[in-house]
PDB file of N, CA and C in Angstrom:
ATOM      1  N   UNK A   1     -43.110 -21.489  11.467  1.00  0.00           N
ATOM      2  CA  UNK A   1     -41.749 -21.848  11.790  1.00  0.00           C
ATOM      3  C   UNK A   1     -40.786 -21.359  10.711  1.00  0.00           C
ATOM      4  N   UNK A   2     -41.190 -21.692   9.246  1.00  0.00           N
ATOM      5  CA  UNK A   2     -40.084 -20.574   8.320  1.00  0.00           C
ATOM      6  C   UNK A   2     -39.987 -19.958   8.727  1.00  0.00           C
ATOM      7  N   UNK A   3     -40.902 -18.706   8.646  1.00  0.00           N
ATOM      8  CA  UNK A   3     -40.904 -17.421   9.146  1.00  0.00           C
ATOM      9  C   UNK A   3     -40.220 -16.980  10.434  1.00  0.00           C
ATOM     10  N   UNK A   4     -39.880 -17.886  11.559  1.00  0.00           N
ATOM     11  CA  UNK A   4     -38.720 -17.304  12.106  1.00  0.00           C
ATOM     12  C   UNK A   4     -37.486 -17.717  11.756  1.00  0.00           C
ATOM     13  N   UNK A   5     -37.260 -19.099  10.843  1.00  0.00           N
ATOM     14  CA  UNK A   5     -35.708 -19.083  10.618  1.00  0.00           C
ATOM     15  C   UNK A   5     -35.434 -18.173   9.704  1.00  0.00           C
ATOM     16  N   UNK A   6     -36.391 -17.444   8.736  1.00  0.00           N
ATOM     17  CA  UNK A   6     -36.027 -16.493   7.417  1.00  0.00           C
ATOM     18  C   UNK A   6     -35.635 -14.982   8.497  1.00  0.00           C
ATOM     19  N   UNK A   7     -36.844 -14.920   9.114  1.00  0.00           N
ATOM     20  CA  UNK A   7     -36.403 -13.697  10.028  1.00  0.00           C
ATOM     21  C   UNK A   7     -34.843 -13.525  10.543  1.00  0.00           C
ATOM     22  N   UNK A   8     -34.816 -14.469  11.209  1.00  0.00           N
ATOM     23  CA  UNK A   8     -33.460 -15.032  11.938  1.00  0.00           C
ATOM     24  C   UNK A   8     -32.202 -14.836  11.008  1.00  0.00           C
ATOM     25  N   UNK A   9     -32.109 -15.489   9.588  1.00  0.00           N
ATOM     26  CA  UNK A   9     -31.470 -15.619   8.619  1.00  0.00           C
ATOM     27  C   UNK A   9     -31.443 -13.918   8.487  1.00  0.00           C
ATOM     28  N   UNK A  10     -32.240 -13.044   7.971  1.00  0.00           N
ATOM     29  CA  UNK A  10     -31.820 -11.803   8.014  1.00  0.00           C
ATOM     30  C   UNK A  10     -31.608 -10.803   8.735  1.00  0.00           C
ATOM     31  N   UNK A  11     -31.755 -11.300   9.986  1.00  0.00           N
ATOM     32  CA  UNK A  11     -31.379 -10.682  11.597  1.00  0.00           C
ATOM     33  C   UNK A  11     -29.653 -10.830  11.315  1.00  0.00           C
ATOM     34  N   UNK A  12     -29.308 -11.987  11.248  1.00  0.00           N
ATOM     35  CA  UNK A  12     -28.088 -12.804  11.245  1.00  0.00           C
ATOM     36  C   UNK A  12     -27.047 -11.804  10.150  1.00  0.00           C
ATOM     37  N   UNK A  13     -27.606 -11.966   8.865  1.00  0.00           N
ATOM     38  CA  UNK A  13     -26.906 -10.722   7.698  1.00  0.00           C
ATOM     39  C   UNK A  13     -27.081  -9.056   7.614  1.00  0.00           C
ATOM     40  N   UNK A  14     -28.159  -8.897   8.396  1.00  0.00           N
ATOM     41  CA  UNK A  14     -28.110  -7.673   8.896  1.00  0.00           C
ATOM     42  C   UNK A  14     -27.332  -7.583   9.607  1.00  0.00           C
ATOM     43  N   UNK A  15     -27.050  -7.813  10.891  1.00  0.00           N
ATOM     44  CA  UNK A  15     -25.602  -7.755  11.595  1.00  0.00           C
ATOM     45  C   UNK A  15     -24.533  -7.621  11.206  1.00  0.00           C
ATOM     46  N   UNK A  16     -24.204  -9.067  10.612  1.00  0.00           N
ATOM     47  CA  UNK A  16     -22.920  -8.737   9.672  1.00  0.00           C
ATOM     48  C   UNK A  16     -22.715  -7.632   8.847  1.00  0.00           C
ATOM     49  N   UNK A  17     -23.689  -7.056   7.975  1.00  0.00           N
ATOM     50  CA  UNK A  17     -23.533  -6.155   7.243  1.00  0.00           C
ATOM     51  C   UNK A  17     -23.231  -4.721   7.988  1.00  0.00           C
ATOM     52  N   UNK A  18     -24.016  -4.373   8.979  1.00  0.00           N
ATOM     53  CA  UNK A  18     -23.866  -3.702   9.907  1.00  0.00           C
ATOM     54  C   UNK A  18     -22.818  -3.319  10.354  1.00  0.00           C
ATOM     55  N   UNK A  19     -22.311  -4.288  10.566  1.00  0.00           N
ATOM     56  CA  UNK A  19     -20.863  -4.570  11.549  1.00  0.00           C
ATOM     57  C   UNK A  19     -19.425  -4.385  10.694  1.00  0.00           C
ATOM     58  N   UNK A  20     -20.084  -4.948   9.410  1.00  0.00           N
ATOM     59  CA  UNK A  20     -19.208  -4.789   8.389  1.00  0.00           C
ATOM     60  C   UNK A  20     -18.230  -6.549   8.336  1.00  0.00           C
ATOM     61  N   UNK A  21     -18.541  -6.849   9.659  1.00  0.00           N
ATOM     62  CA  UNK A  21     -17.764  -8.390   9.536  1.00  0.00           C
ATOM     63  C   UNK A  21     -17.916  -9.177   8.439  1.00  0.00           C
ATOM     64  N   UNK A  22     -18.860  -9.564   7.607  1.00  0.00           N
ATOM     65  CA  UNK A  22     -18.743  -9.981   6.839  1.00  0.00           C
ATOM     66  C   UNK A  22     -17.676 -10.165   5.925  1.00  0.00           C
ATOM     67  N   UNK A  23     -17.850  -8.726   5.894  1.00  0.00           N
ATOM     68  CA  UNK A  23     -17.187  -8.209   4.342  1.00  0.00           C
ATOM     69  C   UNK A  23     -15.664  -8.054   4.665  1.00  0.00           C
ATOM     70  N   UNK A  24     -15.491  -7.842   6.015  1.00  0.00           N
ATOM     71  CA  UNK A  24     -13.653  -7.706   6.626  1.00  0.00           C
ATOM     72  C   UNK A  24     -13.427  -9.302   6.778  1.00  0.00           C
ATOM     73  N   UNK A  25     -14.116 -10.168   6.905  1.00  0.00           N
ATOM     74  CA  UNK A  25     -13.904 -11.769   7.315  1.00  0.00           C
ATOM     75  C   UNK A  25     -13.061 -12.298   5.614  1.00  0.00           C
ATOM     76  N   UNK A  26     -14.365 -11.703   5.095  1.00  0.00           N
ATOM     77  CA  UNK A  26     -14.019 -12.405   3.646  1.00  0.00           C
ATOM     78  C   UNK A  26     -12.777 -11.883   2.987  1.00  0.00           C
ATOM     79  N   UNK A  27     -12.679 -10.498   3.033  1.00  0.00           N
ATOM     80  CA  UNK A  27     -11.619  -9.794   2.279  1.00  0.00           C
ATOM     81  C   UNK A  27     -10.028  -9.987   3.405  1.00  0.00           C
ATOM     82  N   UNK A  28     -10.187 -10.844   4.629  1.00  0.00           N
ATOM     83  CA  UNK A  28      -9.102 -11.093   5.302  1.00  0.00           C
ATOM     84  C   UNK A  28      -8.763 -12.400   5.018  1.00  0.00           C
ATOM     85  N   UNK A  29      -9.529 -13.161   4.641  1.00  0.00           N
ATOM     86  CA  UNK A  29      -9.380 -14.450   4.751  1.00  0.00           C
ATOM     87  C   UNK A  29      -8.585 -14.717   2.980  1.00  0.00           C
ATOM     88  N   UNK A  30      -8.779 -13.815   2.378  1.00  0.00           N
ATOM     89  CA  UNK A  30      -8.134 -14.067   1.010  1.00  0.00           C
ATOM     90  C   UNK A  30      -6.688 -12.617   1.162  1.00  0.00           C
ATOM     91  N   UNK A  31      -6.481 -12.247   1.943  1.00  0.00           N
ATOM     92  CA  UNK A  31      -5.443 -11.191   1.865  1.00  0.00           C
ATOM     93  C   UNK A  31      -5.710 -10.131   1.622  1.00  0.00           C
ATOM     94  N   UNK A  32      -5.514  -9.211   2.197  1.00  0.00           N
ATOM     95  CA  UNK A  32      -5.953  -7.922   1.835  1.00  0.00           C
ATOM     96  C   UNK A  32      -4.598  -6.836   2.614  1.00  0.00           C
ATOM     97  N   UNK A  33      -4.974  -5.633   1.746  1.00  0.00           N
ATOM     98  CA  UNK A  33      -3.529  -4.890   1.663  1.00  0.00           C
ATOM     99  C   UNK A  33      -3.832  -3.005   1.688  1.00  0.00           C
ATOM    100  N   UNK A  34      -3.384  -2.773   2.168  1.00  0.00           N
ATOM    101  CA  UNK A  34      -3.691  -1.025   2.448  1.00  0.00           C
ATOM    102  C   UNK A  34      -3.064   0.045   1.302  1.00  0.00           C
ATOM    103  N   UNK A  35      -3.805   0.488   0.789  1.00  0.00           N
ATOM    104  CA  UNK A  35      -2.829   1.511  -0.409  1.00  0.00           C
ATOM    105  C   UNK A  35      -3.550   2.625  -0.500  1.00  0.00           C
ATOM    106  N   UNK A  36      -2.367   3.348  -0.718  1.00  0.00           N
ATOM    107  CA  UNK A  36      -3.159   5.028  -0.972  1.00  0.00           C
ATOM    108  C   UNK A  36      -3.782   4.865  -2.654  1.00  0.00           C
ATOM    109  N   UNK A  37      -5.105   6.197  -2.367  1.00  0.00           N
ATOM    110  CA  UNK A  37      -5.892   5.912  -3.250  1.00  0.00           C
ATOM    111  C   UNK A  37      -5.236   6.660  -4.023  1.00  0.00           C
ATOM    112  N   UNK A  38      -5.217   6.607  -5.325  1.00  0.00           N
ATOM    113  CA  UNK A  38      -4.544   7.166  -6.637  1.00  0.00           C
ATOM    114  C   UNK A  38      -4.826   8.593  -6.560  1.00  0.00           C
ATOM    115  N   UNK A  39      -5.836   9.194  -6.060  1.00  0.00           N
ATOM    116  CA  UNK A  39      -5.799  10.886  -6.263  1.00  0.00           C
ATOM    117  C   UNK A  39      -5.006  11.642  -5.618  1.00  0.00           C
ATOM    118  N   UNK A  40      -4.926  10.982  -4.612  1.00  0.00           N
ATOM    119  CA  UNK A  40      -3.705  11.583  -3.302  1.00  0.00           C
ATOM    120  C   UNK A  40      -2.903  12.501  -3.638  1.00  0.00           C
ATOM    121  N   UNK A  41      -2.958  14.034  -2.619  1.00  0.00           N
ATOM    122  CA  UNK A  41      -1.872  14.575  -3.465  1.00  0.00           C
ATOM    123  C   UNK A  41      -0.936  14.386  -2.882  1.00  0.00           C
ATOM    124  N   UNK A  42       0.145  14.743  -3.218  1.00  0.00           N
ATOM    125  CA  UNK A  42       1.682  14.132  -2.691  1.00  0.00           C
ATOM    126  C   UNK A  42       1.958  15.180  -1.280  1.00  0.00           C
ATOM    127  N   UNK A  43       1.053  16.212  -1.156  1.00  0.00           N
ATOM    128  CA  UNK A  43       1.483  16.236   0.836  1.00  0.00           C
ATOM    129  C   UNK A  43       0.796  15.461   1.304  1.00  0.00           C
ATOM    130  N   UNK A  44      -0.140  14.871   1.380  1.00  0.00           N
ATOM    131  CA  UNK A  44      -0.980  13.932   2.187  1.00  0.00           C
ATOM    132  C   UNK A  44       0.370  12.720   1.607  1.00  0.00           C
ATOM    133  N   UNK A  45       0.806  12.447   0.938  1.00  0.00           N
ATOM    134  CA  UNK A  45       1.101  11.127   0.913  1.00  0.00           C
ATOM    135  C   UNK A  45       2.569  11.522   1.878  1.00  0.00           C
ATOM    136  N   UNK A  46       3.152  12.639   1.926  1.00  0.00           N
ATOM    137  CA  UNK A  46       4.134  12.391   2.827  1.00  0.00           C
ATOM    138  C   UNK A  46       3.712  12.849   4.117  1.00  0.00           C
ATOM    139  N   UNK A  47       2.555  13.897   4.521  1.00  0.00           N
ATOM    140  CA  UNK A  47       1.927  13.228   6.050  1.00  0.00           C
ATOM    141  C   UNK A  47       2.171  11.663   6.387  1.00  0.00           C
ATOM    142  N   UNK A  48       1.522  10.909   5.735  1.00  0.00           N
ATOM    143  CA  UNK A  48       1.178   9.863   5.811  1.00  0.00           C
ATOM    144  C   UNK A  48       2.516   8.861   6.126  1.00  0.00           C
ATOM    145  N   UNK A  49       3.145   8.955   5.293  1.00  0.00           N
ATOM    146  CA  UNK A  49       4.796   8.519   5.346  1.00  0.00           C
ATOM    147  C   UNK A  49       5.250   8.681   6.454  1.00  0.00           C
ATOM    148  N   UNK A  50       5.273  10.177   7.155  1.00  0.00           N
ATOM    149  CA  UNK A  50       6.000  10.520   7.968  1.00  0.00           C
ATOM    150  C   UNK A  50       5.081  10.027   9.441  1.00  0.00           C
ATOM    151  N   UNK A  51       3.500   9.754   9.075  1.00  0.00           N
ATOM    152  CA  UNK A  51       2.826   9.353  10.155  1.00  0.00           C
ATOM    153  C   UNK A  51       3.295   7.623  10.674  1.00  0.00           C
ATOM    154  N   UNK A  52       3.212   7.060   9.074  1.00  0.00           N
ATOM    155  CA  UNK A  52       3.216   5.601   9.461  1.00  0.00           C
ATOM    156  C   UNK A  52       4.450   4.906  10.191  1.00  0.00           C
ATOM    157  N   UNK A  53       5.562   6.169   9.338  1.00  0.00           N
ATOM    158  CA  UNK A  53       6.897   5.643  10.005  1.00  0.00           C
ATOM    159  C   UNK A  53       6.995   5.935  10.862  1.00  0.00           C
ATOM    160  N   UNK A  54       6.372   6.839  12.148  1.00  0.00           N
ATOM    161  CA  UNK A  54       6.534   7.169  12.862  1.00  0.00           C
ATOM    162  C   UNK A  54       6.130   5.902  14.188  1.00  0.00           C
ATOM    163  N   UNK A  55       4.990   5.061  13.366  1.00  0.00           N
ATOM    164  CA  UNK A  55       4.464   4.010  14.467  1.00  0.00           C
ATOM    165  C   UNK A  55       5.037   2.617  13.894  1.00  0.00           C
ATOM    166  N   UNK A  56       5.974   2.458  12.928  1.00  0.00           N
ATOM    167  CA  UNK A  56       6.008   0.995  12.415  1.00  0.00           C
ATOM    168  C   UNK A  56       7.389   1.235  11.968  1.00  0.00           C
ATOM    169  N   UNK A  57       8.393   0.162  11.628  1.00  0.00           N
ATOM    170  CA  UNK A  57       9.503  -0.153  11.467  1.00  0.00           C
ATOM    171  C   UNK A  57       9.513   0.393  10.004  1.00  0.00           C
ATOM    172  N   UNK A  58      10.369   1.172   9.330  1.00  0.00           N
ATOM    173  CA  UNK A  58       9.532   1.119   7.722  1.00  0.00           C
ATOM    174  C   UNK A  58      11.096   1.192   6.880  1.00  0.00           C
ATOM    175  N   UNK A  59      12.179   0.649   7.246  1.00  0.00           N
ATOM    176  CA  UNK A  59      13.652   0.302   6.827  1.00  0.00           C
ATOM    177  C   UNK A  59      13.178  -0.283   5.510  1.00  0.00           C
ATOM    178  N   UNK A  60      12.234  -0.709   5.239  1.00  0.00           N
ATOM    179  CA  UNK A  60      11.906  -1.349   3.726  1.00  0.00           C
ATOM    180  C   UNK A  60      12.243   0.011   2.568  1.00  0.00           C
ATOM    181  N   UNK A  61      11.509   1.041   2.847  1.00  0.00           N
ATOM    182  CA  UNK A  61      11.348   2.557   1.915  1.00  0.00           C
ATOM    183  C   UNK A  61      12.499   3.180   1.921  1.00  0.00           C
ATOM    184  N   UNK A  62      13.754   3.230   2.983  1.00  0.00           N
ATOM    185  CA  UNK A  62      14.594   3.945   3.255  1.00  0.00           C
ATOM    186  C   UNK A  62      15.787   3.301   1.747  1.00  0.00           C
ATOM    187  N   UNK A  63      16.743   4.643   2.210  1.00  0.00           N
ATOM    188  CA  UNK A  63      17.697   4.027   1.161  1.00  0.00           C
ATOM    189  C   UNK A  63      18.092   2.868   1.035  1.00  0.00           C
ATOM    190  N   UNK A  64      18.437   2.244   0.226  1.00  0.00           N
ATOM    191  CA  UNK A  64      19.174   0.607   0.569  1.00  0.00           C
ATOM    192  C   UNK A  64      17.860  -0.085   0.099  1.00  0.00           C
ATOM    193  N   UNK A  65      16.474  -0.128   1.492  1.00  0.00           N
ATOM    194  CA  UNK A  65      15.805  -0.574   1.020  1.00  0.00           C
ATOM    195  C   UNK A  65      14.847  -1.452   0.371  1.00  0.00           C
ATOM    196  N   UNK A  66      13.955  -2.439   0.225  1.00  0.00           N
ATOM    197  CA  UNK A  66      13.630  -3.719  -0.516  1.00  0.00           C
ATOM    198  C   UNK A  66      12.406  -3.157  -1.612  1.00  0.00           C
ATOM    199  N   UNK A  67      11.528  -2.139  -0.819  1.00  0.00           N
ATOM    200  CA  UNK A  67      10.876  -0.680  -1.846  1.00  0.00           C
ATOM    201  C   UNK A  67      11.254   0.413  -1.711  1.00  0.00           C
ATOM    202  N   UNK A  68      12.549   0.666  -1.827  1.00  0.00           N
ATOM    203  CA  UNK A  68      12.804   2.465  -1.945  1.00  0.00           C
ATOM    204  C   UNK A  68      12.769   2.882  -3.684  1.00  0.00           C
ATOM    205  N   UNK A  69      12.001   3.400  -3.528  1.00  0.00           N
ATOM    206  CA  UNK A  69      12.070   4.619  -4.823  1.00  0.00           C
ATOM    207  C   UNK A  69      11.831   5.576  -4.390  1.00  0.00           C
ATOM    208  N   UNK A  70      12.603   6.637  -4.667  1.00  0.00           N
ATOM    209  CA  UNK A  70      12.417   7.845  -4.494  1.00  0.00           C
ATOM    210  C   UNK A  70      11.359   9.021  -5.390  1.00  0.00           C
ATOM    211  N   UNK A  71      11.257   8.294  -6.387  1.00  0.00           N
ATOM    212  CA  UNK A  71      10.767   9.043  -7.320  1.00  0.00           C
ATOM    213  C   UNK A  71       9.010   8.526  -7.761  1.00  0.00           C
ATOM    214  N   UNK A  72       9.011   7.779  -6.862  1.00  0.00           N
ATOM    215  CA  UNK A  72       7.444   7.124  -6.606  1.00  0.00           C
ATOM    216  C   UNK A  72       6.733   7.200  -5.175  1.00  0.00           C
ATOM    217  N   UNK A  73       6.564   8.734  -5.002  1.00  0.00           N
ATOM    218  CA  UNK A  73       5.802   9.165  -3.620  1.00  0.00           C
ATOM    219  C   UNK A  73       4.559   7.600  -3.340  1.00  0.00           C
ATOM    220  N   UNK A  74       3.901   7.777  -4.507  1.00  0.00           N
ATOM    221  CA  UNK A  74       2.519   6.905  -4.319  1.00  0.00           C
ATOM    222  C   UNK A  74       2.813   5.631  -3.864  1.00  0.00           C
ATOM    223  N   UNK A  75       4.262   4.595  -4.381  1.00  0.00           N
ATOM    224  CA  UNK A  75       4.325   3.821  -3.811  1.00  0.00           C
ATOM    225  C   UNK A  75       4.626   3.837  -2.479  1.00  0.00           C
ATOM    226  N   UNK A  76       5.720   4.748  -2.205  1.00  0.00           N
ATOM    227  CA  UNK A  76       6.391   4.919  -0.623  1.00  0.00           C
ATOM    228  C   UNK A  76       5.239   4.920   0.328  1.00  0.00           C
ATOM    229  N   UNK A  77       4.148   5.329  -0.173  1.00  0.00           N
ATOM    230  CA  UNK A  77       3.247   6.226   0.743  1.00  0.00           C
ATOM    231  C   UNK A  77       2.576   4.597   0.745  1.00  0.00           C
ATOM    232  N   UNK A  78       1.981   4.129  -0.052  1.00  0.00           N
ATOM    233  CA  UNK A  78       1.374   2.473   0.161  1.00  0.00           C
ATOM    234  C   UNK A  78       2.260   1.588   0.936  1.00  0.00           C
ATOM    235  N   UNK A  79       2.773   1.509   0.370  1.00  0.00           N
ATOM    236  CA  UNK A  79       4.124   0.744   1.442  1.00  0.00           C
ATOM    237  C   UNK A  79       4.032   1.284   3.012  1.00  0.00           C
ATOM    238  N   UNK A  80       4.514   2.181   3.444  1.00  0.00           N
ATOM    239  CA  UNK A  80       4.219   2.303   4.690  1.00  0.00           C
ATOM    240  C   UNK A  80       2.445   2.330   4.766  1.00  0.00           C
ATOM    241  N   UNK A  81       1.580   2.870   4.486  1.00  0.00           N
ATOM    242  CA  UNK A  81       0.380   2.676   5.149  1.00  0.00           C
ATOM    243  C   UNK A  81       0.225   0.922   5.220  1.00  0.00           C
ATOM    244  N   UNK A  82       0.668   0.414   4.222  1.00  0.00           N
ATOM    245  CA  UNK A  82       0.184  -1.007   4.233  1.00  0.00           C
ATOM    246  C   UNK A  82       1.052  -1.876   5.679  1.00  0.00           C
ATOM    247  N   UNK A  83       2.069  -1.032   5.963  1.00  0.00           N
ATOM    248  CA  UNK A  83       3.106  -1.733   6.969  1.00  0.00           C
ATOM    249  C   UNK A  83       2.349  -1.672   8.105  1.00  0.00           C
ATOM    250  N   UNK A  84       1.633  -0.805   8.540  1.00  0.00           N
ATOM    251  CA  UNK A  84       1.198   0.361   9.280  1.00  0.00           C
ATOM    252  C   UNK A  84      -0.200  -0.778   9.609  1.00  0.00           C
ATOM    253  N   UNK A  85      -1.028  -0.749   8.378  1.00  0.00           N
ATOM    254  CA  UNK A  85      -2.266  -1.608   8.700  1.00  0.00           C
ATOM    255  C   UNK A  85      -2.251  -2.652   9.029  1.00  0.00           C
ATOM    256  N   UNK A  86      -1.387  -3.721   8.786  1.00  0.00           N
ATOM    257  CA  UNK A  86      -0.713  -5.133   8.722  1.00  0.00           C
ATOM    258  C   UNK A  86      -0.487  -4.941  10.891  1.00  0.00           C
ATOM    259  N   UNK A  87       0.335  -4.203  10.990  1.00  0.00           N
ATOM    260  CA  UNK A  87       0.810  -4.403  12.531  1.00  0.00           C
ATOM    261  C   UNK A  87      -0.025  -3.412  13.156  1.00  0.00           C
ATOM    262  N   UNK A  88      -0.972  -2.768  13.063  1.00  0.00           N
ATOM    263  CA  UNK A  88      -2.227  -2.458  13.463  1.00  0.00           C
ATOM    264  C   UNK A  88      -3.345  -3.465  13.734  1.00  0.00           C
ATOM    265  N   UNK A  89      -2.987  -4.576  13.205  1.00  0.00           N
ATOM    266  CA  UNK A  89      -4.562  -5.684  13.010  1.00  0.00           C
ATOM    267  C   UNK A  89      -4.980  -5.918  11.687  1.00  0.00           C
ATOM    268  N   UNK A  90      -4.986  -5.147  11.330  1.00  0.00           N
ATOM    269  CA  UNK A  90      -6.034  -5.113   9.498  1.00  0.00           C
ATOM    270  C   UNK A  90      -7.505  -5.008  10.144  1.00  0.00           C
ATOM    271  N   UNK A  91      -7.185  -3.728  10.501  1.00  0.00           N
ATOM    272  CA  UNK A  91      -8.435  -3.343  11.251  1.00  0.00           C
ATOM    273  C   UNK A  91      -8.395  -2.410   9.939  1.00  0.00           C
ATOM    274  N   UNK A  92     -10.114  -2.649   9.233  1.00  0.00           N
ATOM    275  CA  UNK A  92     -10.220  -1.105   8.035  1.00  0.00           C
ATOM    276  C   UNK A  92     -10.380  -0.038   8.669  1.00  0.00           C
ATOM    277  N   UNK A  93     -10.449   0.644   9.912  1.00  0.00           N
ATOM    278  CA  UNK A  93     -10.272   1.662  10.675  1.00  0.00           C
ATOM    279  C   UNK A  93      -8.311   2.146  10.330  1.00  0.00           C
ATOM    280  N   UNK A  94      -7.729   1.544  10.429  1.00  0.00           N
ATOM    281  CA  UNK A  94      -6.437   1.818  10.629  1.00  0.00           C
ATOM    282  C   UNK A  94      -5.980   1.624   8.635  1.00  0.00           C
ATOM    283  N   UNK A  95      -6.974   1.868   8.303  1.00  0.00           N
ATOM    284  CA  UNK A  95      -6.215   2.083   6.503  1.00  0.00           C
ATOM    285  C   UNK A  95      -7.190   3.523   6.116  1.00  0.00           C
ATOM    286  N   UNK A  96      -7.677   4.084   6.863  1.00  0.00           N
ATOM    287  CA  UNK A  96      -8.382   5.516   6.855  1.00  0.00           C
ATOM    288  C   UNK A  96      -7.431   6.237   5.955  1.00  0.00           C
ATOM    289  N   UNK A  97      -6.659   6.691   6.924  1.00  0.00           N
ATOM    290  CA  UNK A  97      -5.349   7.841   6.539  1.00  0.00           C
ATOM    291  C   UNK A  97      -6.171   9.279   6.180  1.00  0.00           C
ATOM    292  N   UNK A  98      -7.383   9.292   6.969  1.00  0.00           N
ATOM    293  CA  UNK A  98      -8.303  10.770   6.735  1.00  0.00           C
ATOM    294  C   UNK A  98      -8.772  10.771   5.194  1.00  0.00           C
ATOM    295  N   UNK A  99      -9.245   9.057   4.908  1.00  0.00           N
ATOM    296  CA  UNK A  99      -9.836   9.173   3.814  1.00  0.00           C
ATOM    297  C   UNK A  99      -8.504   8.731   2.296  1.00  0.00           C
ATOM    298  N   UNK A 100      -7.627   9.048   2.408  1.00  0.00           N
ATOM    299  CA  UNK A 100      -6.576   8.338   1.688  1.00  0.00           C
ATOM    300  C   UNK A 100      -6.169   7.085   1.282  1.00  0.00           C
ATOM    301  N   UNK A 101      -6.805   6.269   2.197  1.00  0.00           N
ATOM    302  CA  UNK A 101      -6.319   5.144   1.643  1.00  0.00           C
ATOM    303  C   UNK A 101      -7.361   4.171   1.580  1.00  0.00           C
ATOM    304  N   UNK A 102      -7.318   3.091   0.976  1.00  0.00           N
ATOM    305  CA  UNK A 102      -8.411   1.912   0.461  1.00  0.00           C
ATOM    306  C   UNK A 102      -7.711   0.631   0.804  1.00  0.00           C
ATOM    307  N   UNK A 103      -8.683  -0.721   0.783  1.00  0.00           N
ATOM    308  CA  UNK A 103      -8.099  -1.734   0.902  1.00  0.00           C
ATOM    309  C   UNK A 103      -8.414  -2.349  -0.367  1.00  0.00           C
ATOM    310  N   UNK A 104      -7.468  -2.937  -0.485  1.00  0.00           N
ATOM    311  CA  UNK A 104      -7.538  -4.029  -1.806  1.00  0.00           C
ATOM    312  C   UNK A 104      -7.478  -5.626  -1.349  1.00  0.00           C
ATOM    313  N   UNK A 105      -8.039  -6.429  -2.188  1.00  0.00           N
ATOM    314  CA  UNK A 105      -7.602  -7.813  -1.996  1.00  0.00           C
ATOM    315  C   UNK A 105      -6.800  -8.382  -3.455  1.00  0.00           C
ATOM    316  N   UNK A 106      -6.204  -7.256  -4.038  1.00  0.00           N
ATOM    317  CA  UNK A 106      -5.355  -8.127  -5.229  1.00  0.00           C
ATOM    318  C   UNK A 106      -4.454  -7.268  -4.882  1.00  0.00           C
ATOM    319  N   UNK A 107      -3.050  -8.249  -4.976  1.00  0.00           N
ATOM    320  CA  UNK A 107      -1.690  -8.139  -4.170  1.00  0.00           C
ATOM    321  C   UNK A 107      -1.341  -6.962  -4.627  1.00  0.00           C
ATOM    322  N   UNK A 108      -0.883  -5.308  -4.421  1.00  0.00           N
ATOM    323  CA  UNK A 108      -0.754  -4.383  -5.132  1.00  0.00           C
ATOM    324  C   UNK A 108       0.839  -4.820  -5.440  1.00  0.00           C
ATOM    325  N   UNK A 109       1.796  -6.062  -5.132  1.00  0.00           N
ATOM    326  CA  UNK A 109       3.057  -5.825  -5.696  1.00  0.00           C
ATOM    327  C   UNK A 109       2.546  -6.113  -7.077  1.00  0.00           C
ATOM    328  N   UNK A 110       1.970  -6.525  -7.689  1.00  0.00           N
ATOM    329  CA  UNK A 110       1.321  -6.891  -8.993  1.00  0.00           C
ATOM    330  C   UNK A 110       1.128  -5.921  -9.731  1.00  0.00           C
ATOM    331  N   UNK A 111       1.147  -4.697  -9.515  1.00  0.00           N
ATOM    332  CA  UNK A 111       1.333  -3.792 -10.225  1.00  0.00           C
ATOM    333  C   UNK A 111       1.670  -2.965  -9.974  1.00  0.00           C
ATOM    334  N   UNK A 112       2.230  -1.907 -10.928  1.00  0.00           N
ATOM    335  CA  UNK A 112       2.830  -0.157 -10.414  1.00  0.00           C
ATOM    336  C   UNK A 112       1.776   0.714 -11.007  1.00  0.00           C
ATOM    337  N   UNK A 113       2.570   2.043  -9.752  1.00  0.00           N
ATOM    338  CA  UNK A 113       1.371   2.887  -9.661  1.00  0.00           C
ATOM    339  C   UNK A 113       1.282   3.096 -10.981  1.00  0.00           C
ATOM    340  N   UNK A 114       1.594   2.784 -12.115  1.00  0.00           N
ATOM    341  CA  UNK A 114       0.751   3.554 -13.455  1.00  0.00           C
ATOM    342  C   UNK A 114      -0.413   2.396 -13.555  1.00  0.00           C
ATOM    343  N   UNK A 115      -0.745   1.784 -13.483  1.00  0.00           N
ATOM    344  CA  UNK A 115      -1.864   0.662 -13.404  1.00  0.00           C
ATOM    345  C   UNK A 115      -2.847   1.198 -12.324  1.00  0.00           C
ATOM    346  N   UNK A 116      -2.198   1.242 -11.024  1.00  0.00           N
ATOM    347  CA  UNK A 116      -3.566   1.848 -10.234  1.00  0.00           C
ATOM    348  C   UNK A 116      -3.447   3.302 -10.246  1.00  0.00           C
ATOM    349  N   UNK A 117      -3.183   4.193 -10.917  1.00  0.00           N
ATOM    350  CA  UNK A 117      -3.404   5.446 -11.146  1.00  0.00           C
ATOM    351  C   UNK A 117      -4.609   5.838 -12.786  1.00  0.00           C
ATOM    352  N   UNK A 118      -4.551   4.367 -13.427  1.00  0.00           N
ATOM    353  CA  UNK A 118      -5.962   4.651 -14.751  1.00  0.00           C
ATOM    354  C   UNK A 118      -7.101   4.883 -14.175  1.00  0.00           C
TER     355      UNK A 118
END
């Protein structure tokens, strides 16, 4: 009788792992946030810009603004992918960006890109 609840027990985490649910349950349930990965070169980050704004409201980056900098591609480019993943689901499929972007679970307003660019 162990022997099928242990089986069972790793039937059960195999799945999850599989599936990846686990690991999207946990990293949703504490917040999680879409950002381009620090190597990015700056045409992919304005593909990306010009992709996300294209499907999501993104008046935040524009002039005026609540994150416009102009002179910080890397943030602009997080900012919209993160807008982008958020009203997508926070599906980790939809923070791809053809490999560009990562999810984090520590708030990236917490730091600027010279912190996640070490």
């Amino acid at each position: 009788m162990a022997k099928a609840h242990l089986c069972l027990c790793f039937i059960i985490l195999l799945h999850f792992f599989s599936e990846g649910s686990f690991v999207r349950a946990k990293a949703q349930s504490l917040g999680d946030w879409c950002v381009a990965k620090p190597a990015t070169k700056n045409e992919k980050l304005l593909q990306i810009i010009n992709y996300a704004c294209s499907k999501v409201d993104c008046k935040i980056i524009s002039e005026g603004g609540a994150c416009y900098s102009p002179n910080d591609l890397f943030n602009l480019a997080s900012v919209a992918m993160n807008l982008y993943y958020q009203a997508q689901g926070r599906h980790f499929s939809n923070c791809d960006f053809e490999g560009s972007g990562i999810i984090t679970i520590t708030d990236p307003s917490e730091f600027s890109s010279n912190t996640l660019s070490l």
